[in-house]
PDB file of N, CA and C in Angstrom:
ATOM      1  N   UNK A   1      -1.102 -16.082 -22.984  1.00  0.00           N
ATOM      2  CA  UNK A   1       0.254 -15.572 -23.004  1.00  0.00           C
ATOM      3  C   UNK A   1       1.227 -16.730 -23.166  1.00  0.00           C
ATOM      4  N   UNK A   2       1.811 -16.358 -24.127  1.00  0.00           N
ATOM      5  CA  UNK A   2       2.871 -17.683 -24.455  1.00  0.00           C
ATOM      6  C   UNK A   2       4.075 -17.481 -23.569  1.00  0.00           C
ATOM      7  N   UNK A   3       4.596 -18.736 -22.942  1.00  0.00           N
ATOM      8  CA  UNK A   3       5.985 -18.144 -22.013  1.00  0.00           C
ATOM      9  C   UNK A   3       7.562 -18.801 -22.679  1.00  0.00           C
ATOM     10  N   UNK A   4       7.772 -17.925 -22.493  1.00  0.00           N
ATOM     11  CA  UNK A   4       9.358 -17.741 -23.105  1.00  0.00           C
ATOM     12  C   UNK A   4      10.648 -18.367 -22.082  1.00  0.00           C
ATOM     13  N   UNK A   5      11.107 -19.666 -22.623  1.00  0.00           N
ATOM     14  CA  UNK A   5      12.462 -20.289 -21.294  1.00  0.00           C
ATOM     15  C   UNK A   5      13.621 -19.162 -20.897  1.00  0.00           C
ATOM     16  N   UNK A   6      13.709 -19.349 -20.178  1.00  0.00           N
ATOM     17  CA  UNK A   6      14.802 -18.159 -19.202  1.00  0.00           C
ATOM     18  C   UNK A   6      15.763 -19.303 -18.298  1.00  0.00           C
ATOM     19  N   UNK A   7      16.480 -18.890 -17.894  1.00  0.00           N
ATOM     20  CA  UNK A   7      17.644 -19.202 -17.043  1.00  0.00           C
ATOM     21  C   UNK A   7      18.101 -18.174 -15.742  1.00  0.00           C
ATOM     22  N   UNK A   8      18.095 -18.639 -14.508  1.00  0.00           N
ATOM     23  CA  UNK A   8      18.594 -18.170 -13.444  1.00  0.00           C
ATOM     24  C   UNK A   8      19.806 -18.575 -13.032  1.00  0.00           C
ATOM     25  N   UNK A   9      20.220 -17.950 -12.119  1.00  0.00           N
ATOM     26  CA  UNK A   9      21.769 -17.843 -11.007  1.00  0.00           C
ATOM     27  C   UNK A   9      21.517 -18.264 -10.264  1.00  0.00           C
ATOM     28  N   UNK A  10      21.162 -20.118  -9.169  1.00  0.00           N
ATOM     29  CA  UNK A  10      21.288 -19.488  -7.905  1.00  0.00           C
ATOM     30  C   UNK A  10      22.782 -19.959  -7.107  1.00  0.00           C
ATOM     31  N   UNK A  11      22.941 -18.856  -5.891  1.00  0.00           N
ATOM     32  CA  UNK A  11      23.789 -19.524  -5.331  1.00  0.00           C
ATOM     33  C   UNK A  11      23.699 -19.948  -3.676  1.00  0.00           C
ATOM     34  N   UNK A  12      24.244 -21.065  -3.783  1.00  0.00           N
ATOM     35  CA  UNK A  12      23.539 -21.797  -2.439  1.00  0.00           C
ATOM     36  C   UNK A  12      23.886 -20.867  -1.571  1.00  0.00           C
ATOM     37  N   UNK A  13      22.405 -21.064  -0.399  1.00  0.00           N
ATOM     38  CA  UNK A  13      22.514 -20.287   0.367  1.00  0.00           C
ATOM     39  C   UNK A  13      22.482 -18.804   1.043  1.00  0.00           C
ATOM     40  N   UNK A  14      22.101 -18.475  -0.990  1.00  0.00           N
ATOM     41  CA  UNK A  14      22.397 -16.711  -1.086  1.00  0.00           C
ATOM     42  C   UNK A  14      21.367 -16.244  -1.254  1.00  0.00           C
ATOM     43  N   UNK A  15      20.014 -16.499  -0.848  1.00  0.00           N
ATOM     44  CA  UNK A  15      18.801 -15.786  -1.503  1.00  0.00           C
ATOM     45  C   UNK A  15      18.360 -16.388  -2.656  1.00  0.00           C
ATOM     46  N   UNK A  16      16.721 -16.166  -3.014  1.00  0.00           N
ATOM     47  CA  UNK A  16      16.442 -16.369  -4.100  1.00  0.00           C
ATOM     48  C   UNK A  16      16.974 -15.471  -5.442  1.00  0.00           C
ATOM     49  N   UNK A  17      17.442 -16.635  -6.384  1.00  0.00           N
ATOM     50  CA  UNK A  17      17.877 -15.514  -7.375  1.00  0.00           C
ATOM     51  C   UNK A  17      16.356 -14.840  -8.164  1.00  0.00           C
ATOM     52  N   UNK A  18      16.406 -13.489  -8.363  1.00  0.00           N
ATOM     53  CA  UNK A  18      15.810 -12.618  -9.063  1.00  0.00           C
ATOM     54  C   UNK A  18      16.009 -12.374 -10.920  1.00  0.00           C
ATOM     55  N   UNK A  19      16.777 -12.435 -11.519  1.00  0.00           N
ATOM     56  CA  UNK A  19      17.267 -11.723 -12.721  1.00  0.00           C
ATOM     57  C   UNK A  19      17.086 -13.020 -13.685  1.00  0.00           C
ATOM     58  N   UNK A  20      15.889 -13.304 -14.741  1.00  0.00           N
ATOM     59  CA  UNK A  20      16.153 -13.863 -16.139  1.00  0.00           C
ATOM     60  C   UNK A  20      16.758 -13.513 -16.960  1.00  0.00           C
ATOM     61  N   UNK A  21      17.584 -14.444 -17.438  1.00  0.00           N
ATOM     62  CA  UNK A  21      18.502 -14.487 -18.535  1.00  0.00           C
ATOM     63  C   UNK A  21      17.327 -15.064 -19.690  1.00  0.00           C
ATOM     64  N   UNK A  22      18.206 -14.360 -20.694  1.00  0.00           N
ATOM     65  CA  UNK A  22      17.763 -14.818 -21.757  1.00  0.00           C
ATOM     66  C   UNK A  22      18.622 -16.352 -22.771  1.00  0.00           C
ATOM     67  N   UNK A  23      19.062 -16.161 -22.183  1.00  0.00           N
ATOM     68  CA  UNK A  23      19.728 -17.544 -22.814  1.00  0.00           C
ATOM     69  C   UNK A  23      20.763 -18.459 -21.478  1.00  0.00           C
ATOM     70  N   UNK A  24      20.744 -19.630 -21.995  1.00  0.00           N
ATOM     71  CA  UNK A  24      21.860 -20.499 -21.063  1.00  0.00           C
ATOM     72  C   UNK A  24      23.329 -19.955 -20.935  1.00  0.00           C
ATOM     73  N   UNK A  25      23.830 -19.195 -22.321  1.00  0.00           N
ATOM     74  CA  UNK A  25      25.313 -18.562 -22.454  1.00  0.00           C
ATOM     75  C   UNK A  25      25.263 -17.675 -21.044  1.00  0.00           C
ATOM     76  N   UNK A  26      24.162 -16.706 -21.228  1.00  0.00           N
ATOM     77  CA  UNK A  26      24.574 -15.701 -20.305  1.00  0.00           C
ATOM     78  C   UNK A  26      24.454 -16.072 -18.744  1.00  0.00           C
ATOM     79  N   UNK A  27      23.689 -16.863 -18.480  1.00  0.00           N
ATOM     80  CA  UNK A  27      22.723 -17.682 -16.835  1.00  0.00           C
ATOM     81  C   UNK A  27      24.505 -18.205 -16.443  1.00  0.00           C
ATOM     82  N   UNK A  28      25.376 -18.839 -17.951  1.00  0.00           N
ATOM     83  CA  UNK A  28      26.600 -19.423 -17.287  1.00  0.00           C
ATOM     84  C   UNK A  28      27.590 -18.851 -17.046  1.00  0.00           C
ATOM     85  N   UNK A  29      27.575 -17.406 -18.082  1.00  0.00           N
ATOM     86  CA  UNK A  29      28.956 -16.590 -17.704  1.00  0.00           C
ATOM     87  C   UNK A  29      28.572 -15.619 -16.565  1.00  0.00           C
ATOM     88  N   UNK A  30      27.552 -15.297 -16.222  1.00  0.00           N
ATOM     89  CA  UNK A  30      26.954 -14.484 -14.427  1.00  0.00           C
ATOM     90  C   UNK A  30      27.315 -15.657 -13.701  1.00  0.00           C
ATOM     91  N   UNK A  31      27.278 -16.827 -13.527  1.00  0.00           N
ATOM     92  CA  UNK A  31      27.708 -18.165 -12.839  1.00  0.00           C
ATOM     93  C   UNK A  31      29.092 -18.168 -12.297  1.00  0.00           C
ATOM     94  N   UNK A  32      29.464 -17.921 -13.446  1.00  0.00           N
ATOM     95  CA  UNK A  32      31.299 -17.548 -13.616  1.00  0.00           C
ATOM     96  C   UNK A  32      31.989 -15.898 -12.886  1.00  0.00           C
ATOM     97  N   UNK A  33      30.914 -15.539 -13.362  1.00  0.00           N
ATOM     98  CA  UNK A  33      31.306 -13.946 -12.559  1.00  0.00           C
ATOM     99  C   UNK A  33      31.303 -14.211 -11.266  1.00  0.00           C
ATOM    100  N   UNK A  34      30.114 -14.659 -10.764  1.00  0.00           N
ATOM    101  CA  UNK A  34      29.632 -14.749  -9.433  1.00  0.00           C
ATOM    102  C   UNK A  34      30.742 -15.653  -8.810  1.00  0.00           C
ATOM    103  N   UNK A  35      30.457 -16.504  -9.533  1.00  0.00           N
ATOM    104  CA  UNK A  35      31.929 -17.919  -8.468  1.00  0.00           C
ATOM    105  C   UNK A  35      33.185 -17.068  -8.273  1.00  0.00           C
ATOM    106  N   UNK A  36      33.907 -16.463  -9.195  1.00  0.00           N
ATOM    107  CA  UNK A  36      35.148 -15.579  -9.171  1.00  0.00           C
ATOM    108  C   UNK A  36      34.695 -14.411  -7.754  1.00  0.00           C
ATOM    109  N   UNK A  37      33.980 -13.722  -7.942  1.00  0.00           N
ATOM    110  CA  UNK A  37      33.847 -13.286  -6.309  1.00  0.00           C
ATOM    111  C   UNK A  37      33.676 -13.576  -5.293  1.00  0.00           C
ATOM    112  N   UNK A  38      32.835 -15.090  -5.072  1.00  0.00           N
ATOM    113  CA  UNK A  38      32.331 -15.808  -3.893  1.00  0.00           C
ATOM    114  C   UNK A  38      32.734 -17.050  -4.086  1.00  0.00           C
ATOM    115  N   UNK A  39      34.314 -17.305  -4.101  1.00  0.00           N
ATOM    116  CA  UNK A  39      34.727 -18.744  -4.568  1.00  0.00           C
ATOM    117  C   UNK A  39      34.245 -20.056  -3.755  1.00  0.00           C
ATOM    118  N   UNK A  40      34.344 -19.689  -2.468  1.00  0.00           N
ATOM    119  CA  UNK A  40      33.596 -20.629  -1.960  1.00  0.00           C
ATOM    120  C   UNK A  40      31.850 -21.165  -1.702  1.00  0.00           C
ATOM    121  N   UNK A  41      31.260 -20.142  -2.646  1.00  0.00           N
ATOM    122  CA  UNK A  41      29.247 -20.572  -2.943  1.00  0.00           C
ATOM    123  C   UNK A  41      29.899 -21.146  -3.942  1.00  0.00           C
ATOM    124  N   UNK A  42      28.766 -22.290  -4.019  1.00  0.00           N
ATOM    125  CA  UNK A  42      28.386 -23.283  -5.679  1.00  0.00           C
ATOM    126  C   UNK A  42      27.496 -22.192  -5.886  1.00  0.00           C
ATOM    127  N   UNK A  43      27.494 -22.191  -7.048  1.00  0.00           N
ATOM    128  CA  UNK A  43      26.165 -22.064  -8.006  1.00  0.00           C
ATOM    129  C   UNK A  43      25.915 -22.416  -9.420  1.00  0.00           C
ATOM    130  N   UNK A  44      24.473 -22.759  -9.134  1.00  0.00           N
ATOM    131  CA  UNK A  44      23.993 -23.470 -10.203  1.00  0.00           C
ATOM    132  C   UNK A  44      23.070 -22.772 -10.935  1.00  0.00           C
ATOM    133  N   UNK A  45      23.065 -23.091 -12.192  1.00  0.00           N
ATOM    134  CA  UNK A  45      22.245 -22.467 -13.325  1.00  0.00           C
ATOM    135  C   UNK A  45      20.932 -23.197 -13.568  1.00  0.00           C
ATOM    136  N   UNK A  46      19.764 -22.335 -12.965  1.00  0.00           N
ATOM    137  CA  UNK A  46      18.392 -22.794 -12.984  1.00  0.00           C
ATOM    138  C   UNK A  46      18.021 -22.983 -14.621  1.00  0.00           C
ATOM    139  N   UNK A  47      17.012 -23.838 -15.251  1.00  0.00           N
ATOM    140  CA  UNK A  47      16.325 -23.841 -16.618  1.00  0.00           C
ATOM    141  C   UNK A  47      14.787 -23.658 -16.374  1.00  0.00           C
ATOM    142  N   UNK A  48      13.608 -22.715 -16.545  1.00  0.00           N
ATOM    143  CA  UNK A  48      12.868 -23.070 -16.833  1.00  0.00           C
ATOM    144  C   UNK A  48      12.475 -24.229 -17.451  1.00  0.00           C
ATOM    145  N   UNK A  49      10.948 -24.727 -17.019  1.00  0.00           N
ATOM    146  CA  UNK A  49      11.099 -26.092 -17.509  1.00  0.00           C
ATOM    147  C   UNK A  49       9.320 -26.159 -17.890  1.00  0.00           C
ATOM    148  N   UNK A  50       8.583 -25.314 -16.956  1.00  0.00           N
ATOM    149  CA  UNK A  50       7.280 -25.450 -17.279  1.00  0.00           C
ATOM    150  C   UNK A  50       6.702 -24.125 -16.696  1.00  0.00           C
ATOM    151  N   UNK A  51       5.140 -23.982 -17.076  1.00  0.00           N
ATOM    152  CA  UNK A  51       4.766 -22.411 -17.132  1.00  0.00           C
ATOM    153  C   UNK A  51       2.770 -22.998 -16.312  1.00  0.00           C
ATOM    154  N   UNK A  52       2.940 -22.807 -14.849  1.00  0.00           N
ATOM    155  CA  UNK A  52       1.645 -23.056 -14.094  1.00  0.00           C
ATOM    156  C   UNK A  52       0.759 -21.957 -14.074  1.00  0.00           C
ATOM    157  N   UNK A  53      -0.210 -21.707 -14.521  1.00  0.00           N
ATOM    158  CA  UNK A  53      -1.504 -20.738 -13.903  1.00  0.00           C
ATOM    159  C   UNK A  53      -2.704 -21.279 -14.037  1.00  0.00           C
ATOM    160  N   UNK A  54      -3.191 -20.849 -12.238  1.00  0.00           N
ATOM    161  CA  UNK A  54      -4.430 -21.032 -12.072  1.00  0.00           C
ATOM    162  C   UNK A  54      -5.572 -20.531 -13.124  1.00  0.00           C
ATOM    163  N   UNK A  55      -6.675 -20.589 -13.861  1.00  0.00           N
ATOM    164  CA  UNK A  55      -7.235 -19.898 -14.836  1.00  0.00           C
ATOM    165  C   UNK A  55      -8.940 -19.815 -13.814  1.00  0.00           C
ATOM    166  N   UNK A  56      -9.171 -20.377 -13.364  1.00  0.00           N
ATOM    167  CA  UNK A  56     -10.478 -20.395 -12.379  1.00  0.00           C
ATOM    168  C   UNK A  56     -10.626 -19.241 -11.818  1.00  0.00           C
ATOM    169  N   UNK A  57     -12.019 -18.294 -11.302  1.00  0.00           N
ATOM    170  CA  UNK A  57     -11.976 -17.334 -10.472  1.00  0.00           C
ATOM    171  C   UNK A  57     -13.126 -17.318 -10.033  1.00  0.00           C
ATOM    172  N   UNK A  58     -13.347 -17.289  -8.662  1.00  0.00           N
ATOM    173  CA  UNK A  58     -14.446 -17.802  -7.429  1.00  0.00           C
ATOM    174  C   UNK A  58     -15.627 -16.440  -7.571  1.00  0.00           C
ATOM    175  N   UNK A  59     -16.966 -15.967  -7.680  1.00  0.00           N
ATOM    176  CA  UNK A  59     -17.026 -15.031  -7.528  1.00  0.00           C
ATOM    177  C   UNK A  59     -18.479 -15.164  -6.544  1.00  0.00           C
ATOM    178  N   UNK A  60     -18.068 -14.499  -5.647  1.00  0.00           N
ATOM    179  CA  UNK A  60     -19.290 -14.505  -4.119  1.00  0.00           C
ATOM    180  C   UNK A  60     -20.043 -13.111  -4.156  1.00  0.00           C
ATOM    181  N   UNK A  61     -21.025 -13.316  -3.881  1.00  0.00           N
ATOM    182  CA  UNK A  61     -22.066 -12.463  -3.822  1.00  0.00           C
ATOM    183  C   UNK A  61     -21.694 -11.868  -2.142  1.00  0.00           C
ATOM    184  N   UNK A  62     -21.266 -10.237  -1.739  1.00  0.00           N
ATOM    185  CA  UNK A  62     -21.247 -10.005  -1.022  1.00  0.00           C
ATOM    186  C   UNK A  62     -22.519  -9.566   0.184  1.00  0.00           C
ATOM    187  N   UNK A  63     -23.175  -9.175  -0.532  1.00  0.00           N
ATOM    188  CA  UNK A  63     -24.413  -8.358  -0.210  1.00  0.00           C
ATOM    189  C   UNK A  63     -25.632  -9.597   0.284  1.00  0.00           C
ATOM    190  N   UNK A  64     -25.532 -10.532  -0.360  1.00  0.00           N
ATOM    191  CA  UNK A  64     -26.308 -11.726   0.287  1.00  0.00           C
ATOM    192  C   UNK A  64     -26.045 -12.877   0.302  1.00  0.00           C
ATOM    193  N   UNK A  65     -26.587 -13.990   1.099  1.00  0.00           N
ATOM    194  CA  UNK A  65     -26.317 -15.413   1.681  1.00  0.00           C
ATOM    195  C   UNK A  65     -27.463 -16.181   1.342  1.00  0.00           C
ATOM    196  N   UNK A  66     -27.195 -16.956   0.110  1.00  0.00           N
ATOM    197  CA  UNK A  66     -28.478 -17.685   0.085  1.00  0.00           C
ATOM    198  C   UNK A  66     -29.758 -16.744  -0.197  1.00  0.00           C
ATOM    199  N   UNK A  67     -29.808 -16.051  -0.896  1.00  0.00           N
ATOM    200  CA  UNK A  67     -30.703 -14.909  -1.310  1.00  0.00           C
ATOM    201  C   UNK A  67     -31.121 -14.196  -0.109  1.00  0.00           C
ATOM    202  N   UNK A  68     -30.861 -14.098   0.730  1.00  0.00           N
ATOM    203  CA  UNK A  68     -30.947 -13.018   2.096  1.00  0.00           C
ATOM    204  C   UNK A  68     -29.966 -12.459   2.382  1.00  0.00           C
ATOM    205  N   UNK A  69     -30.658 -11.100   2.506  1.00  0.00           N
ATOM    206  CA  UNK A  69     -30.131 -10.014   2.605  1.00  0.00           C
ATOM    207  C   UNK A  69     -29.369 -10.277   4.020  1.00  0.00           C
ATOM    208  N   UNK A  70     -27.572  -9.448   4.158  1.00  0.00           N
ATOM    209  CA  UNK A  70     -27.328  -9.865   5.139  1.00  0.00           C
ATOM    210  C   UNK A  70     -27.153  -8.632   6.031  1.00  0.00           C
ATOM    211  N   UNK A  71     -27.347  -8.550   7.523  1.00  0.00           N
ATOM    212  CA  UNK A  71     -27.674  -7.478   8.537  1.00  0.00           C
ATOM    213  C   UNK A  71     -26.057  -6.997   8.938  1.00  0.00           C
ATOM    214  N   UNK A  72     -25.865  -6.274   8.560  1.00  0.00           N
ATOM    215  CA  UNK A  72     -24.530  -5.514   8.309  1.00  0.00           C
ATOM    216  C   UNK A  72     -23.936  -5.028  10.116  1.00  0.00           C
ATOM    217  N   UNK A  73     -24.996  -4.987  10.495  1.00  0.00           N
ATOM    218  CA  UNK A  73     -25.068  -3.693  11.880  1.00  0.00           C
ATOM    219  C   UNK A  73     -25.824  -5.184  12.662  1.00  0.00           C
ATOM    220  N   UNK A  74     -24.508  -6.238  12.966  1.00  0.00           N
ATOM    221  CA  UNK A  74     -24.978  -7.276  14.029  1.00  0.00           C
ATOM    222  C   UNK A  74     -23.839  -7.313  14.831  1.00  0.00           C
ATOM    223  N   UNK A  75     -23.187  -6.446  15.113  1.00  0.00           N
ATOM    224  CA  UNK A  75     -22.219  -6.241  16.512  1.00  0.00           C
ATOM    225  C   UNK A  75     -20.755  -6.632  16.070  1.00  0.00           C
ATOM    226  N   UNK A  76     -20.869  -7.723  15.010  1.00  0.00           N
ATOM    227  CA  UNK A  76     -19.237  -8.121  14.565  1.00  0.00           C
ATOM    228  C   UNK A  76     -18.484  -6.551  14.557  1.00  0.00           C
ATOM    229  N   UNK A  77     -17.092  -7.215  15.251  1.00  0.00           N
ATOM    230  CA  UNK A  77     -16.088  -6.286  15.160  1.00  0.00           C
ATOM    231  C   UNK A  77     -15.240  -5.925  13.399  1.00  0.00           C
ATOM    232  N   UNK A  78     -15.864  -6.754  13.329  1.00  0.00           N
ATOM    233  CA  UNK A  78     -15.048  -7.212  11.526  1.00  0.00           C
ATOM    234  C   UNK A  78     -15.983  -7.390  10.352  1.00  0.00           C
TER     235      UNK A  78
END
C-alpha cells in the first residue's frame, strides 16, 4: 500500500488531532479557523513525514509444546 502525505491540526493541549487534510492549504486555513475561536491555543500544522509497518507475524502452535500434546484439564484458572 502506497501512503499518501496528509497534514494535521494540532492544538496545544487540546487532544490528539484526528482529521487528514489533504493538502498543507487546507491543514493551514482549519489552523486559522481554529485560532479565531480559541485565540489563546497555538496551533500547529503537523506534515506527515514517514509511513512505519511492522510486516513480520509470529505464528504458535496452540495445541502443542515442543511436539507434546498439552493437558488442557491441569487446574489453571486461565
Amino acid at each position: 500500500m502506497e501512503s499518501i502525505k496528509f497534514w494535521m491540526v494540532y492544538g496545544l493541549g487540546q487532544g490528539r488531532p484526528t482529521h487528514r487534510h489533504k493538502s498543507e492549504e487546507s491543514a493551514i486555513a482549519e489552523a486559522k479557523r481554529l485560532a479565531r475561536l480559541a485565540p489563546e491555543v497555538e496551533f500547529f500544522v503537523l506534515e506527515s513525514t514517514h509511513h512505519v509497518v511492522k510486516r513480520d507475524v509470529d505464528v504458535t502452535s496452540i495445541g502443542s509444546i515442543r511436539g507434546r500434546v498439552r493437558d488442557f484439564d491441569d487446574d489453571i484458572p486461565f
